[in-house]
Protein backbone atom coordinates (compact mmCIF):
# COMPACT_ATOMS: atom_id res chain seq x y z
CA UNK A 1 146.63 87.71 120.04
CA UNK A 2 143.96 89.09 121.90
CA UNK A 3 144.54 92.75 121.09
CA UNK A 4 144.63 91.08 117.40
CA UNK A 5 141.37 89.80 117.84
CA UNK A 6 139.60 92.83 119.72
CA UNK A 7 140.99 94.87 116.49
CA UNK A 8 139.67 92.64 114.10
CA UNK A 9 135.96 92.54 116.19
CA UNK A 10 136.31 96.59 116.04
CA UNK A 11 136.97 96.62 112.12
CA UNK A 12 134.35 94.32 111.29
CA UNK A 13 131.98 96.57 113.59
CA UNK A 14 133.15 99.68 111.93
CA UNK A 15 132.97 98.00 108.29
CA UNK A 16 129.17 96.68 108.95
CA UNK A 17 128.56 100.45 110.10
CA UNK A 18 129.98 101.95 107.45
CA UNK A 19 128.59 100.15 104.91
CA UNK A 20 125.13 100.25 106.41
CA UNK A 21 125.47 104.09 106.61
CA UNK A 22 126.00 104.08 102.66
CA UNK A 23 122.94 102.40 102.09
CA UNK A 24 124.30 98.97 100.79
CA UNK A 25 122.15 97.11 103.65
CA UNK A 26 119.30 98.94 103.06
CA UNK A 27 116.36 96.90 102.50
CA UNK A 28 113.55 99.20 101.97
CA UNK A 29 111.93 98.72 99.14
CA UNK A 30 112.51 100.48 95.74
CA UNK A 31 109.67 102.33 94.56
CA UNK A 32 108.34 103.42 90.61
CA UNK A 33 106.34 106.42 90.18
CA UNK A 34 104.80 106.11 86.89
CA UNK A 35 102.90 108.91 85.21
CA UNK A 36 100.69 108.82 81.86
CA UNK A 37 99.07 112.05 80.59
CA UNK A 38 95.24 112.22 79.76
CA UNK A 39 94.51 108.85 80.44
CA UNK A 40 91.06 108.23 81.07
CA UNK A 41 90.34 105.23 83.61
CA UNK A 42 87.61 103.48 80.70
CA UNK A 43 90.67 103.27 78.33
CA UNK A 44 92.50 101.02 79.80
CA UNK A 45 91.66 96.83 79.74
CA UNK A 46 91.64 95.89 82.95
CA UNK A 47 88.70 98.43 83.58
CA UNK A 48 87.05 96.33 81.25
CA UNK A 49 87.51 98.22 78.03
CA UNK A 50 87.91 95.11 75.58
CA UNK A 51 88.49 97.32 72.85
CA UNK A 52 91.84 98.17 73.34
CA UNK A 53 95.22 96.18 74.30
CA UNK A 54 97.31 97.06 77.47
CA UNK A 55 99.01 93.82 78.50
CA UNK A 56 101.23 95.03 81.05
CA UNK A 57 98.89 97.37 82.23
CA UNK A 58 96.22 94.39 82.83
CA UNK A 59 99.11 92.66 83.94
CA UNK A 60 100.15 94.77 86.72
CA UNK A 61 96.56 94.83 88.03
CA UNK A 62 96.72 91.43 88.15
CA UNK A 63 100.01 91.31 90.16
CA UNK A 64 98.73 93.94 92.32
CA UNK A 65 95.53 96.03 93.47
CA UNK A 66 93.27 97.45 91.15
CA UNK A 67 91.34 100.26 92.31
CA UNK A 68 88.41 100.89 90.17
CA UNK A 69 87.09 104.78 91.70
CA UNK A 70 90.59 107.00 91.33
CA UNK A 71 89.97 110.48 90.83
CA UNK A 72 92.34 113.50 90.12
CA UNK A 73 91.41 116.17 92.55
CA UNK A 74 91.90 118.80 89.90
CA UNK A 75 91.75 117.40 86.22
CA UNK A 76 94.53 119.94 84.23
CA UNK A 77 98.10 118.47 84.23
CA UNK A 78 100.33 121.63 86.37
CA UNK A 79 97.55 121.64 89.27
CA UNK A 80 97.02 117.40 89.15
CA UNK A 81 101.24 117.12 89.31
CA UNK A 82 101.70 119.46 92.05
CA UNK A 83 98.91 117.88 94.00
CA UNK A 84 100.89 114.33 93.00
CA UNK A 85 103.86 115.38 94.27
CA UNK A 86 102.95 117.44 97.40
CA UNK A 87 100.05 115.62 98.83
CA UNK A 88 98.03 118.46 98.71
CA UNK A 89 94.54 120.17 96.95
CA UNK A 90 95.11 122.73 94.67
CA UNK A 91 93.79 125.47 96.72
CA UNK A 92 97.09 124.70 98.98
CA UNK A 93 99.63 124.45 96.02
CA UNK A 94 98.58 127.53 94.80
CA UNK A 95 100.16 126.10 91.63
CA UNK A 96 97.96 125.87 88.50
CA UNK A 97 97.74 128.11 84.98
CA UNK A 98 96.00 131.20 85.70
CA UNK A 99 97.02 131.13 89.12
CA UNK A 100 100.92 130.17 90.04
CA UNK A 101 103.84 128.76 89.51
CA UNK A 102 104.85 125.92 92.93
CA UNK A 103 106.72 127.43 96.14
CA UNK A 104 110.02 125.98 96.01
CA UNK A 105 109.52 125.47 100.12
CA UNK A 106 106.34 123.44 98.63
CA UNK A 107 108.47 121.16 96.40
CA UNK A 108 111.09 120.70 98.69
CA UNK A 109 108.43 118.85 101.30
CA UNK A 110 107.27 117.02 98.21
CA UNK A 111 108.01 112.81 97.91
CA UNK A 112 111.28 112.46 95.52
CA UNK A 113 112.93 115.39 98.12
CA UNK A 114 111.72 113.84 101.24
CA UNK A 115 113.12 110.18 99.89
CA UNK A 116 116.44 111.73 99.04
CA UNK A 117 117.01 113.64 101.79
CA UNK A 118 116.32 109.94 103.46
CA UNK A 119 118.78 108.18 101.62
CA UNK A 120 117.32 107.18 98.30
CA UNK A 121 118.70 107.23 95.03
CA UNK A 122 115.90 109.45 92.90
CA UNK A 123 115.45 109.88 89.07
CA UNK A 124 112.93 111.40 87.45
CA UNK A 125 112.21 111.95 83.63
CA UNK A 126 109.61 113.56 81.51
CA UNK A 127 107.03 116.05 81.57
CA UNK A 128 107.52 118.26 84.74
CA UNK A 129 104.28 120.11 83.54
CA UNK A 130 104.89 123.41 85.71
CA UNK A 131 107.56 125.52 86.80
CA UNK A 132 109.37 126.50 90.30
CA UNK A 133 109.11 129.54 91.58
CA UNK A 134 112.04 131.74 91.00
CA UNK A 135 114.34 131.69 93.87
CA UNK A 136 118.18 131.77 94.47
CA UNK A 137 119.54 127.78 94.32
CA UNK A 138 121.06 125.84 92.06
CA UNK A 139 118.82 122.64 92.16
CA UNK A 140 116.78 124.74 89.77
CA UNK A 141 117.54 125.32 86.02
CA UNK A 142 115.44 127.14 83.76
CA UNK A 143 112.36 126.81 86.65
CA UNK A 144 113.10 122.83 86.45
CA UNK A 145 113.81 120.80 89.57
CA UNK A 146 116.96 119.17 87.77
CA UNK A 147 119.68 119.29 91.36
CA UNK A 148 116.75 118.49 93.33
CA UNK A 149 117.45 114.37 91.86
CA UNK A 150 120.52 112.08 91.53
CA UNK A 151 119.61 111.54 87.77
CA UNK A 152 117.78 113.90 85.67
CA UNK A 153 115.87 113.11 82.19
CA UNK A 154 112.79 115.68 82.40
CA UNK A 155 111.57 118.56 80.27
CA UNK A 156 109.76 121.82 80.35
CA UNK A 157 106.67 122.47 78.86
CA UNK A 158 104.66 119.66 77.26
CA UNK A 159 107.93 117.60 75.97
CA UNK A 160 108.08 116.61 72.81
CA UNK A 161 107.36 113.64 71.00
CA UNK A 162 110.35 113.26 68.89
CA UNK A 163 113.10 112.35 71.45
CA UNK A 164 115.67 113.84 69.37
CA UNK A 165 114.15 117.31 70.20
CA UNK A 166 114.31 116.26 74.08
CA UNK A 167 117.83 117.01 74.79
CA UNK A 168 117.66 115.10 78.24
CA UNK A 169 117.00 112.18 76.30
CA UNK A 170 118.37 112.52 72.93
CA UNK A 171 121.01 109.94 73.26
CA UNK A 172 118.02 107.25 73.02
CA UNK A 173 116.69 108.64 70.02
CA UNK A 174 118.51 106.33 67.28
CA UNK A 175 116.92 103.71 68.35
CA UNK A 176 114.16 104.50 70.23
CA UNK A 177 113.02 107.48 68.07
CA UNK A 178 109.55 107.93 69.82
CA UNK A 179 110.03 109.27 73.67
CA UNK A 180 108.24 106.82 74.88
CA UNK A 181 109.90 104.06 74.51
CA UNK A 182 112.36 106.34 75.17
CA UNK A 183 111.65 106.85 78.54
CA UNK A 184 111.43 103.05 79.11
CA UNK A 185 115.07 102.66 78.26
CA UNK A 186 116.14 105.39 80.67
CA UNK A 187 114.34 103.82 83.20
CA UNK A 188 116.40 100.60 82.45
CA UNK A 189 119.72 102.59 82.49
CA UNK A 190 118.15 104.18 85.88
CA UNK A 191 117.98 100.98 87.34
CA UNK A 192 121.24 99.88 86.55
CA UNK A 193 123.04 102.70 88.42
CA UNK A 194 120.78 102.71 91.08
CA UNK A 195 121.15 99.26 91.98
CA UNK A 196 125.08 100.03 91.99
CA UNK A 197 124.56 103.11 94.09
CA UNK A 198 123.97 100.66 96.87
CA UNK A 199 120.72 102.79 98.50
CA UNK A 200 117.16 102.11 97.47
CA UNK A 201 116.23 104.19 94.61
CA UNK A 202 112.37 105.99 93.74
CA UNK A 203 112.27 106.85 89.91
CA UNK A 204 109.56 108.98 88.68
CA UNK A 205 108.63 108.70 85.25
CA UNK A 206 106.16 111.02 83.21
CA UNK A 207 105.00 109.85 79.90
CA UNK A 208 103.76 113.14 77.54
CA UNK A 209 101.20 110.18 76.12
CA UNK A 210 98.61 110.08 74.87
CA UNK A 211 98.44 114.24 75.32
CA UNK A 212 97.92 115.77 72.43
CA UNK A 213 98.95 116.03 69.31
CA UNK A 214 97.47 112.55 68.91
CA UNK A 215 100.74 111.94 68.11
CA UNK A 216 101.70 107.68 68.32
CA UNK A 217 104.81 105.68 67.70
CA UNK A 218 104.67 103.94 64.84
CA UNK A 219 106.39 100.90 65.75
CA UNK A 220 102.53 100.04 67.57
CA UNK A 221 100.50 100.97 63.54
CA UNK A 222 99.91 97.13 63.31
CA UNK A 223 98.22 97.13 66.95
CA UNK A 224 95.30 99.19 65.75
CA UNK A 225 95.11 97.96 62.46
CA UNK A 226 91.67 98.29 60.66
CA UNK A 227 90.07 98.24 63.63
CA UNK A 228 86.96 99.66 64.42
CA UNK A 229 85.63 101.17 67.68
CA UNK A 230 82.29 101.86 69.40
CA UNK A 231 81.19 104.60 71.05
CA UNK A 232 80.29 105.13 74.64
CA UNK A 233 76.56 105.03 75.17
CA UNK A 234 76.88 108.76 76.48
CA UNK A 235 78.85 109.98 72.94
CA UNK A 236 77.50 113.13 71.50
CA UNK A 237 75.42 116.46 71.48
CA UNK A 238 72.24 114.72 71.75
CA UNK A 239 73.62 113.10 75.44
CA UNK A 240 74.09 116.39 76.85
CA UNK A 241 71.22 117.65 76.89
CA UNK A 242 70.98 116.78 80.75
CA UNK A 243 74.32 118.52 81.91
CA UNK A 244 74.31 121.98 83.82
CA UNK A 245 74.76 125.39 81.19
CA UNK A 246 77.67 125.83 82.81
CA UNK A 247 79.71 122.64 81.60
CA UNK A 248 78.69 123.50 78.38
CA UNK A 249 80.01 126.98 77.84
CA UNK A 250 83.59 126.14 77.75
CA UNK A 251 86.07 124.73 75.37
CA UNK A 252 85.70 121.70 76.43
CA UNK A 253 81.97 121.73 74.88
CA UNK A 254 83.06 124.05 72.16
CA UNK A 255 86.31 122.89 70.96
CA UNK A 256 87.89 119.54 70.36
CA UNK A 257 85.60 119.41 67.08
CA UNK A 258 87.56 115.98 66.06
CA UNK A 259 85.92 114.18 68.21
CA UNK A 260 82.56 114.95 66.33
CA UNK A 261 83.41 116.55 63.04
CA UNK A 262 82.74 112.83 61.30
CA UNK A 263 82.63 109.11 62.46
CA UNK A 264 85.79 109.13 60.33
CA UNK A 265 87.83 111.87 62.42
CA UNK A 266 86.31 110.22 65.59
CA UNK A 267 87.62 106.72 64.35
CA UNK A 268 91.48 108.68 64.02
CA UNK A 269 91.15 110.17 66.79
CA UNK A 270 90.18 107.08 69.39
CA UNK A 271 92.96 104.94 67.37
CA UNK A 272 96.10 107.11 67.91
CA UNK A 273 94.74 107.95 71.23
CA UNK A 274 94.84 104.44 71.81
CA UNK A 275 97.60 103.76 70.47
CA UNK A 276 99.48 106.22 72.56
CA UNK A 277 98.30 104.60 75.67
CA UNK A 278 99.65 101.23 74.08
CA UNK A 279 103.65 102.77 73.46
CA UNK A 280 102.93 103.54 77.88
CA UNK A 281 101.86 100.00 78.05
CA UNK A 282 105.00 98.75 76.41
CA UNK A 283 107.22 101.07 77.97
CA UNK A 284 105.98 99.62 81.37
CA UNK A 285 106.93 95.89 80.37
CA UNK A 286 110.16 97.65 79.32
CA UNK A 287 111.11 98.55 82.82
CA UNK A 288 109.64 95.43 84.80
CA UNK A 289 112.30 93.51 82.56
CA UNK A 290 115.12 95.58 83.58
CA UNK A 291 114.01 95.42 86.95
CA UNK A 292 114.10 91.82 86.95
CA UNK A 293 117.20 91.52 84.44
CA UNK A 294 118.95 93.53 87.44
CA UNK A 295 117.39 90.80 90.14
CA UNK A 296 115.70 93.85 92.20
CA UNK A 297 112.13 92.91 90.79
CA UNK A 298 111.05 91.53 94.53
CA UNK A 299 111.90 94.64 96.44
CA UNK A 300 109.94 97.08 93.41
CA UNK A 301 106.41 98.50 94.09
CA UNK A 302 105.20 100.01 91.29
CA UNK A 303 102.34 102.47 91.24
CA UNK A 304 100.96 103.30 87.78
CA UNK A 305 98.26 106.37 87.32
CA UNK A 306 97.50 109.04 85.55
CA UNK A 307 97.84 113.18 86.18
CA UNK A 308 93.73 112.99 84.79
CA UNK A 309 91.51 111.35 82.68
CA UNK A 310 90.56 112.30 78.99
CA UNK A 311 86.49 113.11 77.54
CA UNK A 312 86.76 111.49 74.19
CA UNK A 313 83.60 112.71 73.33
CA UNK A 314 81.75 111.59 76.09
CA UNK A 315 78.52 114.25 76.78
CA UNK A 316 79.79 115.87 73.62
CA UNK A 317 82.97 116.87 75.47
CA UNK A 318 86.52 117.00 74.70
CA UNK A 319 89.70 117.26 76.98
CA UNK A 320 89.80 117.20 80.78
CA UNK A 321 89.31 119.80 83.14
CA UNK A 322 85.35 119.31 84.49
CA UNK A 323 84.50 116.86 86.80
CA UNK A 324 82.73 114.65 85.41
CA UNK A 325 83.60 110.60 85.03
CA UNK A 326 85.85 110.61 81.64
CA UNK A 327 87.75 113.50 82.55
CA UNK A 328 88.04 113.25 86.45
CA UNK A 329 88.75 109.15 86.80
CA UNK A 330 92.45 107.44 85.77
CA UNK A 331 93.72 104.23 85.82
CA UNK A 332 95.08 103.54 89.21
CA UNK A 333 97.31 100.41 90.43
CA UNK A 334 100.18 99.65 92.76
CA UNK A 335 101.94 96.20 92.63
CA UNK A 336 104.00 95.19 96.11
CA UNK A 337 105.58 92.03 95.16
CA UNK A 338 106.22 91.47 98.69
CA UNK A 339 102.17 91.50 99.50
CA UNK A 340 100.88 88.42 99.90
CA UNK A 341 98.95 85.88 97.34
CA UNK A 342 95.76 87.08 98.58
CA UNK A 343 96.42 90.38 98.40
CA UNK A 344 97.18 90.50 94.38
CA UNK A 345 94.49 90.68 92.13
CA UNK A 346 92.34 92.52 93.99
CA UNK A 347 89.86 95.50 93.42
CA UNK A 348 88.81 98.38 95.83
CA UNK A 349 85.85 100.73 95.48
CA UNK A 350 86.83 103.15 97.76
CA UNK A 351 87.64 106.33 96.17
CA UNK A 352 91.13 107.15 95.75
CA UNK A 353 92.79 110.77 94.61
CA UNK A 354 95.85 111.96 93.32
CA UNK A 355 96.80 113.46 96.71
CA UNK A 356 96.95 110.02 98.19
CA UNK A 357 100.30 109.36 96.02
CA UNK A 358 102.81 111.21 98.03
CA UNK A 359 101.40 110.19 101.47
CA UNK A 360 101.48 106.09 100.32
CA UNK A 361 104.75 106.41 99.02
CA UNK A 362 106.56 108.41 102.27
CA UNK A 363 104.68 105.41 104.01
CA UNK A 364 106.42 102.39 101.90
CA UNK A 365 109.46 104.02 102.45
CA UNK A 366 109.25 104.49 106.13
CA UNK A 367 109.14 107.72 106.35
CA UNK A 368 106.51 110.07 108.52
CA UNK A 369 103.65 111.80 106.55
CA UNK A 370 103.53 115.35 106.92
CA UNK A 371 101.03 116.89 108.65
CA UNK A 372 100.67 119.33 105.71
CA UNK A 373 99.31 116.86 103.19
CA UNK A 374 95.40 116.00 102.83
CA UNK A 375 96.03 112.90 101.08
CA UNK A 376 95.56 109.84 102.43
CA UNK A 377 98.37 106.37 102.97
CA UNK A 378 96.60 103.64 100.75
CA UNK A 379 98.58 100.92 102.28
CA UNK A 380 95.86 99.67 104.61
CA UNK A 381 93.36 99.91 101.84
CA UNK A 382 95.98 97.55 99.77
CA UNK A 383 95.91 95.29 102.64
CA UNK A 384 92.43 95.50 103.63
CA UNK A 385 89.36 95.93 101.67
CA UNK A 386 88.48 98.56 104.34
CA UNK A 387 91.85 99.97 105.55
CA UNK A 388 90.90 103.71 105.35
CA UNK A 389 87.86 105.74 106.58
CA UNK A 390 87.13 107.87 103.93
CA UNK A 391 83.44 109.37 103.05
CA UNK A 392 84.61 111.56 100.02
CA UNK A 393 86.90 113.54 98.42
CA UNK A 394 86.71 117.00 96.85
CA UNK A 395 87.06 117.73 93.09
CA UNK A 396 87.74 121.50 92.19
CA UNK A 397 88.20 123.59 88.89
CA UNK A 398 89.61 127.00 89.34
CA UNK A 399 91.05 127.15 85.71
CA UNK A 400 89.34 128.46 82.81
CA UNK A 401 85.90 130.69 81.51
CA UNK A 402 84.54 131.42 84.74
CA UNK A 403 81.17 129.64 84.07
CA UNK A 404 83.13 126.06 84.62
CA UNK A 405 85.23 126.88 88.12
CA UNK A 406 83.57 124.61 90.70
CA UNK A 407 83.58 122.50 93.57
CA UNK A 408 82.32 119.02 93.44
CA UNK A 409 82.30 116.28 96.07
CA UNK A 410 82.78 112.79 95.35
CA UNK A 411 81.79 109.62 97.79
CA UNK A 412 81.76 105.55 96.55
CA UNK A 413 78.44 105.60 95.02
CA UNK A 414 77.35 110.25 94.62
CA UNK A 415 78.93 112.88 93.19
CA UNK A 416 77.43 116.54 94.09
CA UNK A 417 78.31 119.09 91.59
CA UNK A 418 77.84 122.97 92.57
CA UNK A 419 78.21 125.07 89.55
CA UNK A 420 78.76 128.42 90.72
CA UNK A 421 78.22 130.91 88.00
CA UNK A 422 75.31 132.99 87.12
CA UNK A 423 74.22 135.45 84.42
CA UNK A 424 71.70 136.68 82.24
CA UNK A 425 72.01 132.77 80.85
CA UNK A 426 71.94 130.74 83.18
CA UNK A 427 71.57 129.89 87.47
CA UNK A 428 73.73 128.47 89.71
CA UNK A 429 72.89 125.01 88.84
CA UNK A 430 73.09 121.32 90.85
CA UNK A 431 73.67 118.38 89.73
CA UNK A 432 73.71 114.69 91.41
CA UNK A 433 74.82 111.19 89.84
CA UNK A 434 74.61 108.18 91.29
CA UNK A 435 77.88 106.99 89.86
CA UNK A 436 77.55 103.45 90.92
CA UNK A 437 74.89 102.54 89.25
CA UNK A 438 75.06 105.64 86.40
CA UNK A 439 78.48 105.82 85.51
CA UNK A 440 78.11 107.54 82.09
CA UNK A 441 75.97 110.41 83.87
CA UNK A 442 73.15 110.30 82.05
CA UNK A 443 70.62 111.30 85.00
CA UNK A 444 70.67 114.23 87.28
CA UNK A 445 68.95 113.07 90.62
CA UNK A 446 68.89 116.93 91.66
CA UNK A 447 65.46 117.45 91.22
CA UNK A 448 64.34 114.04 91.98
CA UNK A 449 62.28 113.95 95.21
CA UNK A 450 63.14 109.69 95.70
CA UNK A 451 66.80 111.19 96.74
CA UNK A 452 65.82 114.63 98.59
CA UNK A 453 67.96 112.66 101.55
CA UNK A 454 70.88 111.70 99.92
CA UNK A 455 71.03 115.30 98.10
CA UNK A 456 70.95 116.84 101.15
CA UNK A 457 74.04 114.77 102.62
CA UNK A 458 75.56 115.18 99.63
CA UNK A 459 75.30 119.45 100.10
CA UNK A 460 76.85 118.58 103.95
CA UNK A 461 79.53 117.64 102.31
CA UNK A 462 80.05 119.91 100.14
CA UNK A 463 79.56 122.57 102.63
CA UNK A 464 82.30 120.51 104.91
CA UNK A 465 84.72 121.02 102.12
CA UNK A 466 83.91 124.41 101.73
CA UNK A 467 84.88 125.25 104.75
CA UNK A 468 87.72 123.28 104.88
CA UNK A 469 88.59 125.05 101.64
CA UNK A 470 88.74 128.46 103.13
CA UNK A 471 90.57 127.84 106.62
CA UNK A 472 93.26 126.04 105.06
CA UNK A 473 93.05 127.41 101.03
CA UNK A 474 96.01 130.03 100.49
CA UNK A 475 95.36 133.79 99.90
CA UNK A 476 97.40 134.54 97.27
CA UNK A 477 97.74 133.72 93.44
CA UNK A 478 93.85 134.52 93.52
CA UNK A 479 93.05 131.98 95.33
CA UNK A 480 90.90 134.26 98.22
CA UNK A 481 88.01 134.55 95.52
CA UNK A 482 87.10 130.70 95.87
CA UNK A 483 85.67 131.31 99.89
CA UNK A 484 83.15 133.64 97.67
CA UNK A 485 82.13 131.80 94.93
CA UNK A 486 82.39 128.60 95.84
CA UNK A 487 79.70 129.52 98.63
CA UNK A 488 76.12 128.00 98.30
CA UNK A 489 74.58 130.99 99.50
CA UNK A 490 76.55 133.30 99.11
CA UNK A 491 74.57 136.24 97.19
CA UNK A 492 75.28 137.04 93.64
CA UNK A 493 76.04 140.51 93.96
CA UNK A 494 78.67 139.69 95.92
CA UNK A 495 80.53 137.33 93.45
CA UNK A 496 80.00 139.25 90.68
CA UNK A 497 83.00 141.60 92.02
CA UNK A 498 85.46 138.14 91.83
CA UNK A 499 84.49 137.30 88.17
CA UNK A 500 87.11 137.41 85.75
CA UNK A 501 86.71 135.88 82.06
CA UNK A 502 83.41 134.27 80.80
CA UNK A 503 84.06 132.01 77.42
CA UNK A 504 82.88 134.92 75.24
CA UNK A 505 85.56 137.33 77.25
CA UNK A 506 88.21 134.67 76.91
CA UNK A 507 87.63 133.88 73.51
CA UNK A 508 88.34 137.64 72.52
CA UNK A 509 91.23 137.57 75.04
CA UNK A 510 93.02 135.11 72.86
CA UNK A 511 92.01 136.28 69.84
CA UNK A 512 93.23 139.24 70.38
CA UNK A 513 96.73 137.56 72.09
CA UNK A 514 96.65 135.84 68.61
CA UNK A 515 97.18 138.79 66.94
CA UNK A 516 99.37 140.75 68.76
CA UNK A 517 101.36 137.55 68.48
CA UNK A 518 101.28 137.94 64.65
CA UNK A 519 102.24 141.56 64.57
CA UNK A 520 105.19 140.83 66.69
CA UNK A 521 106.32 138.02 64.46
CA UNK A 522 106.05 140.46 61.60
């Protein structure tokens, strides 16, 4: 009998190992990753937009911690999602249009690897938004990171609207015929076999909305209905007349003529926009009821954002890419339900950046923060209303016409904008907001003597970054110019040898690309 017993006491031992080792005792908590696309942080509700409806969204913030100064630290979707992913500035990636497609070795010490190869069950689906480098493995199809997850429902390129033409997703399309909602109801079937794999699970989810085409599910046309919306105080040509020559010599000053060609397109365009952003909204309600249906809803942080924020005509601007407050800022929450009462509800001021993401997530799920990423964990900031020391981040553009690549520095209540470029047109140019109190940027303190002090703190930092920028920036994909032009004082003769395309050279670039793409289809 008491060999019986000391064999049962060793199988019960054994059997508590075991199933320990698979994961089925695991209590970490499960985390969601979700992603919108060109969502500015002043279209959302609970930033006080009453305009426009996002329950779940308000919701969330609610439930969780709001925090009101997010900023992507490069506003173009393949840089911002490689920053996301990796913890890391652009000028590390190396990974951006113009520039690079990411290092695998990059990827692999990104978030969803790092929880895998700690014994989560990952998914991701949606817009990827770059490419892999090409290398011999096959966790990579077609330059996607498909064997890099347990479950797989992304997409190259931009995605696609229809989810019939996603074929990751396709199977959803009957009845949810919009990806959107789409995605939602993989995330529900996601849950489901995670919560059966017995380990906790982190699912990433990238929405293609509202990127254009303005392009919105009509199941949401009653939402909008008739409805008539305002424009921002700093809408329009005649509220840029303040802004640097440089910001204004791009596309993004240029193009997007929908925003301005009548108060009619304007009124489209803001509506399916909007609209868009509402099918995200709904999609997120979607998963919090599965995640509750499936009884894990008290062991599920969510953190909602966006890869960067969206003009809308603001300054007379359309799409992303500078750094000013439209374009730059997204909606930023994350909901612990395990936090306290007095820690739901709450706002923070303290600027946060897209690089923070992988850094607080490796943190909820217990695992070390490599030394590699520049982002900081939020999770003392969620705790505490000052959990983090942190006197700015960095902004950069290295995408585009030449005239808009810049650096920019960003602290609670400044932001210091150095715009490089110079030519028979225009100077290297300054400019300084005091976002706090001027947060439609409609006053450049550059050349105000009442904040000669705080402009020259502001250039401290900026220098500080600089140099940060070129002892730790990579060498290759072109990134070795940047140590040039991004210096204050660095003479122009000398950066006119690491100029590339002004907008005039690009715009005969691709209209030339346009027709040798014509001939060829002929």
């Amino acid at each position: 009998m008491k060999n019986r017993g000391t064999f049962l006491l060793m199988f019960l031992v054994l059997f508590v190992v075991s199933k320990s080792a698979l994961g089925q005792n695991d209590e970490r908590p499960n985390i969601i990753f979700l992603l919108s696309d060109d969502q500015t942080s002043v279209a959302t509700g609970c930033y006080g937009n009453d305009q426009v409806k996002t329950p779940n969204m308000d919701q969330l913030a609610k439930d969780g911690v709001l925090f009101l100064n997010h900023y992507n630290t490069t506003s173009i979707c393949m840089a911002s999602r490689a920053n996301i992913l990796t913890g890391m500035y652009e000028y590390k990636t190396g990974c951006n249009f113009m520039h690079g497609d990411l290092a695998v070795d990059k990827f692999e010490n990104s978030y969803p690897v790092l929880l895998k190869d700690a014994g989560y069950f990952t998914g991701f689906a949606g817009k990827v938004g770059f490419v892999l480098e090409e290398t011999e493995t096959e966790k990579i199809e077609d330059g996607l990171p498909v064997g890099y997850f347990d479950k797989w429902g992304g997409g190259p390129g931009q995605t696609i609207y229809e989810t019939a033409k996603n074929p990751t997703i396709k199977e959803y399309a009957k009845e949810y015929p919009h990806s959107t909602r789409a995605y939602g109801a993989w995330a529900g079937d996601f849950i489901k076999e995670a919560k059966s794999s017995g380990k906790p699970f982190c699912m990433s989810i990238s929405f293609k909305a509202p990127h254009l085409p303005f392009t919105p599910d009509p199941f949401f046309d009653e939402v909008y209905e008739g409805q008539t919306y305002k424009k921002p105080d700093n809408y329009g040509v005649e509220n840029a007349t303040h802004l640097a020559p440089q910001a204004k010599s791009g596309r993004q000053y240029n193009s997007y003529d929908f925003w301005r060609a009548s108060e009619e397109s304007y009124q489209e365009a803001i509506r399916k926009y909007n609209q868009l952003i509402h099918g995200v909204d709904y999609a997120i309600g979607m998963i919090r009821k599965s995640l509750a249906e499936q009884g894990v809803d008290k062991n599920t942080i969510i953190i909602f954002t966006s890869d960067n924020g969206y003009s809308c005509g603001a300054h007379n601007l359309g799409g992303k890419v500078l750094p000013y407050e439209e374009a730059s800022r997204s909606p930023f929450i994350i909901y612990d339900p395990r936090t306290p009462e007095s820690q739901r509800g709450v706002q923070r001021k303290m600027v946060t950046a897209n690089i923070d993401m992988a850094p607080t997530i490796l943190t909820y799920a217990g695992i070390a923060i490599p030394k590699n990423m520049d982002g900081e964990n939020l999770v003392p900031l969620v705790e505490k209303e000052k959990g983090i020391k942190r006197d700015h981040i960095a902004l950069t553009n290295m995408w585009g016409n030449d005239e808009i690549q810049a650096l920019t520095v960003v602290t609670e209540d400044y932001k210091y904008i150095y715009w490089q470029y110079t030519d028979d047109r225009m100077q290297p140019t300054e400019e300084l907001f005091h976002i706090s109190k001027d947060k439609l940027e409609m006053h450049n303190l550059a050349q105000d003597g009442a904040y000669k002090t705080t402009l020259t703190k502001m250039r401290k930092l900026y220098d500080a970054r600089y140099k940060s920028m070129v002892k730790d920036g990579m060498k290759a994909n072109d990134y070795a110019k940047y140590a040039v032009l991004f210096d204050r004082k660095a003479p122009e003769s000398l950066k006119k040898q690491y100029r590339t395309l002004n907008y005039e050279q690009l715009l005969k670039q691709e209209a030339e690309d346009r027709k040798n793409k014509n001939i060829h289809k002929k």
